[in-house]
Each structure stands twice: as C-alpha cells, then as structure tokens.
Protein backbone atom coordinates (compact mmCIF):
# COMPACT_ATOMS: atom_id res chain seq x y z
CA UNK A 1 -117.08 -47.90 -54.53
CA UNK A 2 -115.90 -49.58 -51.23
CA UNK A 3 -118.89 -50.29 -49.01
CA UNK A 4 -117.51 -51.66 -45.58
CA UNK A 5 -119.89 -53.41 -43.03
CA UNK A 6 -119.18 -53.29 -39.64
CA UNK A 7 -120.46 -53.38 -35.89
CA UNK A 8 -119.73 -53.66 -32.49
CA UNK A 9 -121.24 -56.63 -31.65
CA UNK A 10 -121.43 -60.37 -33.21
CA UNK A 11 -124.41 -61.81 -33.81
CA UNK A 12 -126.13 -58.95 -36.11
CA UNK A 13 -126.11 -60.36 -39.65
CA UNK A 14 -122.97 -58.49 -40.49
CA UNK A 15 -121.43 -61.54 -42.95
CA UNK A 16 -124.89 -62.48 -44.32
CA UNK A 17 -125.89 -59.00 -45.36
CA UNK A 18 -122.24 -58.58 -46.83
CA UNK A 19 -122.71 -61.50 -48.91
CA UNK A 20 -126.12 -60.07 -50.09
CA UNK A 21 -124.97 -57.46 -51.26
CA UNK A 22 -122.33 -58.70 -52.99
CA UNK A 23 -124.82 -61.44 -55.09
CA UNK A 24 -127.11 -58.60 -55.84
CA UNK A 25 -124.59 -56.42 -57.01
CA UNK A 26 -122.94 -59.45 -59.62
CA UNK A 27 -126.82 -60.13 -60.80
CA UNK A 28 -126.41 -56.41 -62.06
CA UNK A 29 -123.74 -56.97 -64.01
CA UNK A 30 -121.40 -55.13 -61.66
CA UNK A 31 -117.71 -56.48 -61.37
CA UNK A 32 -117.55 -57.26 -57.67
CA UNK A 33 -114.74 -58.34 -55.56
CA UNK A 34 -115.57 -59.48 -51.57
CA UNK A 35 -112.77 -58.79 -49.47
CA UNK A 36 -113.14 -60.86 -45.74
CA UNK A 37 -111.50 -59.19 -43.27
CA UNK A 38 -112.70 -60.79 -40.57
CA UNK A 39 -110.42 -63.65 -39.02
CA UNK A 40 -113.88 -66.23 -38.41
CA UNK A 41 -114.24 -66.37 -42.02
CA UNK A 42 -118.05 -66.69 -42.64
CA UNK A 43 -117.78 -64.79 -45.57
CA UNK A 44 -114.90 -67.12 -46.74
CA UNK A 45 -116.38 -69.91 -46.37
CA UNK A 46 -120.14 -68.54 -48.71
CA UNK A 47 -117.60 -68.01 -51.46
CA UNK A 48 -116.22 -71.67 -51.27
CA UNK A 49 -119.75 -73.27 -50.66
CA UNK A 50 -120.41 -71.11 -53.66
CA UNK A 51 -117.55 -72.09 -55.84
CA UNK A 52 -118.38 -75.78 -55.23
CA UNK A 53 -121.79 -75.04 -56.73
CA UNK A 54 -120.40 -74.49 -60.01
CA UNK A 55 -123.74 -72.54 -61.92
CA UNK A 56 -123.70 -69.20 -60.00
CA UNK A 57 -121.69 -66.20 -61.07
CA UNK A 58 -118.15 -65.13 -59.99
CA UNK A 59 -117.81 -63.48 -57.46
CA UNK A 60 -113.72 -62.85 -56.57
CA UNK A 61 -112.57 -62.55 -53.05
CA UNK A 62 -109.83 -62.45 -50.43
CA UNK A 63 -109.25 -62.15 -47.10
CA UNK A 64 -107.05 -59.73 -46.05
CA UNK A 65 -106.70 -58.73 -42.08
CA UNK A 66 -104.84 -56.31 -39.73
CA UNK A 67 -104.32 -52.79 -42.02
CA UNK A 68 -106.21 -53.13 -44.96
CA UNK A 69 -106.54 -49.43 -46.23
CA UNK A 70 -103.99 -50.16 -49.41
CA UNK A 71 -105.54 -53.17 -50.21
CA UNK A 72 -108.89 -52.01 -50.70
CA UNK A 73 -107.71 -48.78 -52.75
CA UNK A 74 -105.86 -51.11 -55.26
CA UNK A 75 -108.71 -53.24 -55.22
CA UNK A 76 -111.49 -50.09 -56.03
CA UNK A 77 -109.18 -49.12 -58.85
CA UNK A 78 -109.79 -52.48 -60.52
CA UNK A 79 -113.64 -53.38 -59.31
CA UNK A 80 -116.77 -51.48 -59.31
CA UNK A 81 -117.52 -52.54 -56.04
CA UNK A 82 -115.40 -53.47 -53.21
CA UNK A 83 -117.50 -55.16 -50.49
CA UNK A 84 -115.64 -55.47 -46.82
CA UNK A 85 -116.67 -58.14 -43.73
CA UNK A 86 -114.95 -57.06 -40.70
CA UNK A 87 -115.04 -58.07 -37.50
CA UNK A 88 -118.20 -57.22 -34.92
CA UNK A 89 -116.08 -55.40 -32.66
CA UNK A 90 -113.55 -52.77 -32.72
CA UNK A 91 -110.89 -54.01 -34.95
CA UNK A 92 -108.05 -52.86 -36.87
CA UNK A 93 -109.32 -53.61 -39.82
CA UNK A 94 -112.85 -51.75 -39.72
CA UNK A 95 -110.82 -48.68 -38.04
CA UNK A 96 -108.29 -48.73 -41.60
CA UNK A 97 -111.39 -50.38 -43.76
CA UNK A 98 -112.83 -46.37 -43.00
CA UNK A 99 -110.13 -44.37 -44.14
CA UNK A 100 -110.75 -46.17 -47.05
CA UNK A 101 -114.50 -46.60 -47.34
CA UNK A 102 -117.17 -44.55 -48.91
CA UNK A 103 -119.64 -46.18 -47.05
CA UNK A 104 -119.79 -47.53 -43.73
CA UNK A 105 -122.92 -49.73 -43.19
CA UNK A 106 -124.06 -50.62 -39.72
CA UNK A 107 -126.45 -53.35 -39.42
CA UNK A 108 -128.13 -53.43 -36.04
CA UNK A 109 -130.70 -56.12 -34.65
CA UNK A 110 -133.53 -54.07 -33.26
CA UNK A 111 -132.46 -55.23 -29.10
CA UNK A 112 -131.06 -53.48 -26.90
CA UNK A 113 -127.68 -54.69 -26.56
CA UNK A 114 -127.55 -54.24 -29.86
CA UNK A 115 -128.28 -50.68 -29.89
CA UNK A 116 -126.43 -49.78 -26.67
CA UNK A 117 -123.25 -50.57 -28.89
CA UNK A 118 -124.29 -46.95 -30.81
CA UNK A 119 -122.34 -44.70 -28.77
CA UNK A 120 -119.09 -46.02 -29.33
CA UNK A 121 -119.52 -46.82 -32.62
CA UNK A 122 -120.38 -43.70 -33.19
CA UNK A 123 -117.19 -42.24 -31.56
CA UNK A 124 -114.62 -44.62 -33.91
CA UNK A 125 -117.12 -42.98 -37.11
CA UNK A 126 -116.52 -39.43 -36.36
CA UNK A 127 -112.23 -40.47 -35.85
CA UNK A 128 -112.31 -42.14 -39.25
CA UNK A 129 -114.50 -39.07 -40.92
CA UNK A 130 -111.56 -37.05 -39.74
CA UNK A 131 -109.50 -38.52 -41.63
CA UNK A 132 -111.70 -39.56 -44.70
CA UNK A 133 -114.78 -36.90 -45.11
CA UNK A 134 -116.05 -38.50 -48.12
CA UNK A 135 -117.11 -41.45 -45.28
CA UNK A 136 -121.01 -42.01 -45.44
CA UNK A 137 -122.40 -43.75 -42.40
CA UNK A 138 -125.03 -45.62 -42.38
CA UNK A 139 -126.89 -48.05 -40.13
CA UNK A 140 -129.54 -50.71 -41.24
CA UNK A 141 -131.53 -52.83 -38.47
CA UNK A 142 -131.43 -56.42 -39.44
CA UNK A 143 -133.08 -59.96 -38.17
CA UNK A 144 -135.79 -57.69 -37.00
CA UNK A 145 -139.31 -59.83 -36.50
CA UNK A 146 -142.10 -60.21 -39.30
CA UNK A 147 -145.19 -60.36 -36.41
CA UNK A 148 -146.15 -56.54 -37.34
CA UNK A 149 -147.31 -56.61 -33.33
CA UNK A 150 -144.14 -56.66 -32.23
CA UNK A 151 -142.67 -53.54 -31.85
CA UNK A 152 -139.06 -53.47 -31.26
CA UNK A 153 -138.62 -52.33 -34.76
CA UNK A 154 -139.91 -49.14 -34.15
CA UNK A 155 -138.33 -48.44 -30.88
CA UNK A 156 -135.44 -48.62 -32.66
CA UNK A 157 -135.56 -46.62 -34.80
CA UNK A 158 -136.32 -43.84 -32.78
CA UNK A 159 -133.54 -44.58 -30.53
CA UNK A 160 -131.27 -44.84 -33.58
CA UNK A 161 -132.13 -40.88 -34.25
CA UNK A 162 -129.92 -39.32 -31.01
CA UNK A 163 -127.09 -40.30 -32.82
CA UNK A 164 -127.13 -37.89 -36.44
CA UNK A 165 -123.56 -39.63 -37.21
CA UNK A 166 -125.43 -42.54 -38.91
CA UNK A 167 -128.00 -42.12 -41.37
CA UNK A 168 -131.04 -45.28 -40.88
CA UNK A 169 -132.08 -46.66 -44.20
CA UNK A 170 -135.83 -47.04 -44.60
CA UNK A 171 -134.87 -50.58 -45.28
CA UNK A 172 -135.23 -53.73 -42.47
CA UNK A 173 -134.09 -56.95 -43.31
CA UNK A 174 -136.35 -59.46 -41.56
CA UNK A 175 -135.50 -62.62 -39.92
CA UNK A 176 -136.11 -65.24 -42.45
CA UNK A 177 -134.80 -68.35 -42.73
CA UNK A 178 -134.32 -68.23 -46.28
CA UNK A 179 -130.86 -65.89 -45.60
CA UNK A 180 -129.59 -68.92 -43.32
CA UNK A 181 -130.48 -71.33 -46.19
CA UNK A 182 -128.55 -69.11 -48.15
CA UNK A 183 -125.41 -68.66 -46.39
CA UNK A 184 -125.54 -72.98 -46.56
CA UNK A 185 -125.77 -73.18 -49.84
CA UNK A 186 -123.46 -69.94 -51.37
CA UNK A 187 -126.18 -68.25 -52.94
CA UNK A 188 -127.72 -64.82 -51.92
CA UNK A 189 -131.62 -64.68 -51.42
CA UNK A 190 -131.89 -62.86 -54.91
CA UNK A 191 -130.72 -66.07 -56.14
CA UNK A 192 -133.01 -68.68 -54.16
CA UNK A 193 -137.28 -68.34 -54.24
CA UNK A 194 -138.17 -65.84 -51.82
CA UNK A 195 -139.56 -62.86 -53.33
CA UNK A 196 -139.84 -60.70 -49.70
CA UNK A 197 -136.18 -61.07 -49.09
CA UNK A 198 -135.30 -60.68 -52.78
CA UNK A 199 -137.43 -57.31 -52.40
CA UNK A 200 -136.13 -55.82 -49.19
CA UNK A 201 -132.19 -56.80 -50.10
CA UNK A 202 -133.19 -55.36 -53.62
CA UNK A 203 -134.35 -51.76 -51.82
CA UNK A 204 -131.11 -52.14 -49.36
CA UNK A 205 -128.78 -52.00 -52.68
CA UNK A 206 -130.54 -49.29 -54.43
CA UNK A 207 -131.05 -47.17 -51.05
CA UNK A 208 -126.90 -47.76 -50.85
CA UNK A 209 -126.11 -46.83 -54.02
C-alpha cells in the first residue's frame, strides 16, 4: 500500500505525521520503506537521527523528487507499505505521488488558512482520481489544541464537509510536545512515554488501514 501525505500549505505536521506512521507501522511487524520527496528533508533527517540511535527498528528510506510515480510502484512491489513526504504545496511530486497512491492523506491544522487551502486541493484530487480511481482521499486535522473550550476543532470539521472529495477521519492529532521531542530524537511517539499520542496515532493507523 502507498499512503502519500500531502498539503497545500507548510506548517501542518505533514513530515511528523509521515514519520508516525511509518514507526507505528514497523512496531507491527510491517516491512516499511519511507520515501522523502520533499526537497527540505525533515523526514530525511528523523531517519538519520534515528539511525544514529542504534536500538530502534529499521526503517529503509530514500528520497526521491520531481516524477516519482515509477519509483513508488517498484517500491510497493517489494514493501508492505510505502509511506510518501511531499512537499506542502503543489508539487510535482504529490501531483505523480497520486497516480500512484492508494491513499492520499491530508493533514490540516484546524485555522483558517489552513482550511482555505481545501478548494484547490481539492481540484489537483479529483485530476489525479482521473487518472488513478483506486485514489482514497483523506484529510486528518492535526496540531489541533487539547483545552476542550476551544473550539476551532469543531469548526473545522464542519467546514471540512462542503468538500465530499476528502473523507475526515474521526481521528485529531493534538498539539503535544512529545511529537516535537520525537522528531529530535528519531523515534515516533509509539516509541517514547506518552500514552495519549501513542493512542490517537494508534487510531490514525488503524482508521487508514
């Protein structure tokens, strides 16, 4: 399975939940490869921080950038899971990543500049489902607050629902600062003592898959 994440705008989580996803997925026992297709190389960089640690599991990568449809169908013949950073804008390599994909995850923080970025995005999803139909899109909102008074959460989400062309998971991630430690130290939050995040990137997974 190739699960791509990609946006519109920086700033969303976009590298940290792709390296979530791809610890939780190698705690399962799944063979995982983490493909970083996005030319800032946060994603790059997790992997080497995580190397250096030397006691957490594999996880194989490589960045890969401009058209990077062929790529990721060799690498989905040979891995369970292909997990794909792009770029937080409109790229080249999230518009071939979704020819490719079978699932196009959004993450979205719950502001509005964040979700005024919906229309076109949803625009360059309905060009790629053209072309690939098998293309599930979803969007997540992420870095959303833990005061239950605040409300932005819900706002989004009911501003998420004019646009049927991506599916919201029930899922939020929260900002916590236990995904920054995490991104410092190459290890995803299933890995480090934080059983909230370990639960909600836990539910993300499973909701995915």
């Amino acid at each position: 399975m190739i699960i791509l994440i990609g946006s519109q705008k920086g700033g969303c989580g976009k590298s940290t939940t792709c390296v979530n996803i791809a610890s939780e997925l190698v705690r399962q026992g799944k063979d995982v490869v983490l493909v970083d297709a996005d030319r800032q190389g946060t994603s790059s960089t997790w992997i080497s921080d995580r190397n250096s640690a030397g006691e957490l599991d594999t996880i194989h990568s490589i960045q890969k950038f401009d058209n990077i449809r062929e790529t990721l169908l060799d690498l989905k013949a040979r891995y369970d899971y292909v997990v794909v950073d792009t770029a937080g804008r409109d790229s080249r390599e999230v518009r071939t990543g979704m020819t490719a994909a079978d699932i196009i995850l959004v993450p979205f923080r719950p502001s509005q500049p964040d979700l005024d970025t919906l229309p076109r995005m949803n625009e360059i999803i309905a060009e790629a489902q053209d072309i690939n139909p098998v293309l599930r899109a979803v969007a997540m909102l992420t870095m959303a607050p833990t005061n239950p008074v605040i409300n932005e959460t819900a706002e989004a989400r009911a501003y998420l629902r004019d646009y049927p062309q991506l599916k919201l998971l029930s899922t939020v991630i929260r900002d916590r600062k236990i995904y920054r430690d995490g991104m410092s130290e190459g290890k995803g939050v299933v890995e480090m003592n934080n059983s909230k995040a370990k639960a909600e990137l836990q539910c993300l997974v499973k909701e995915l898959i």
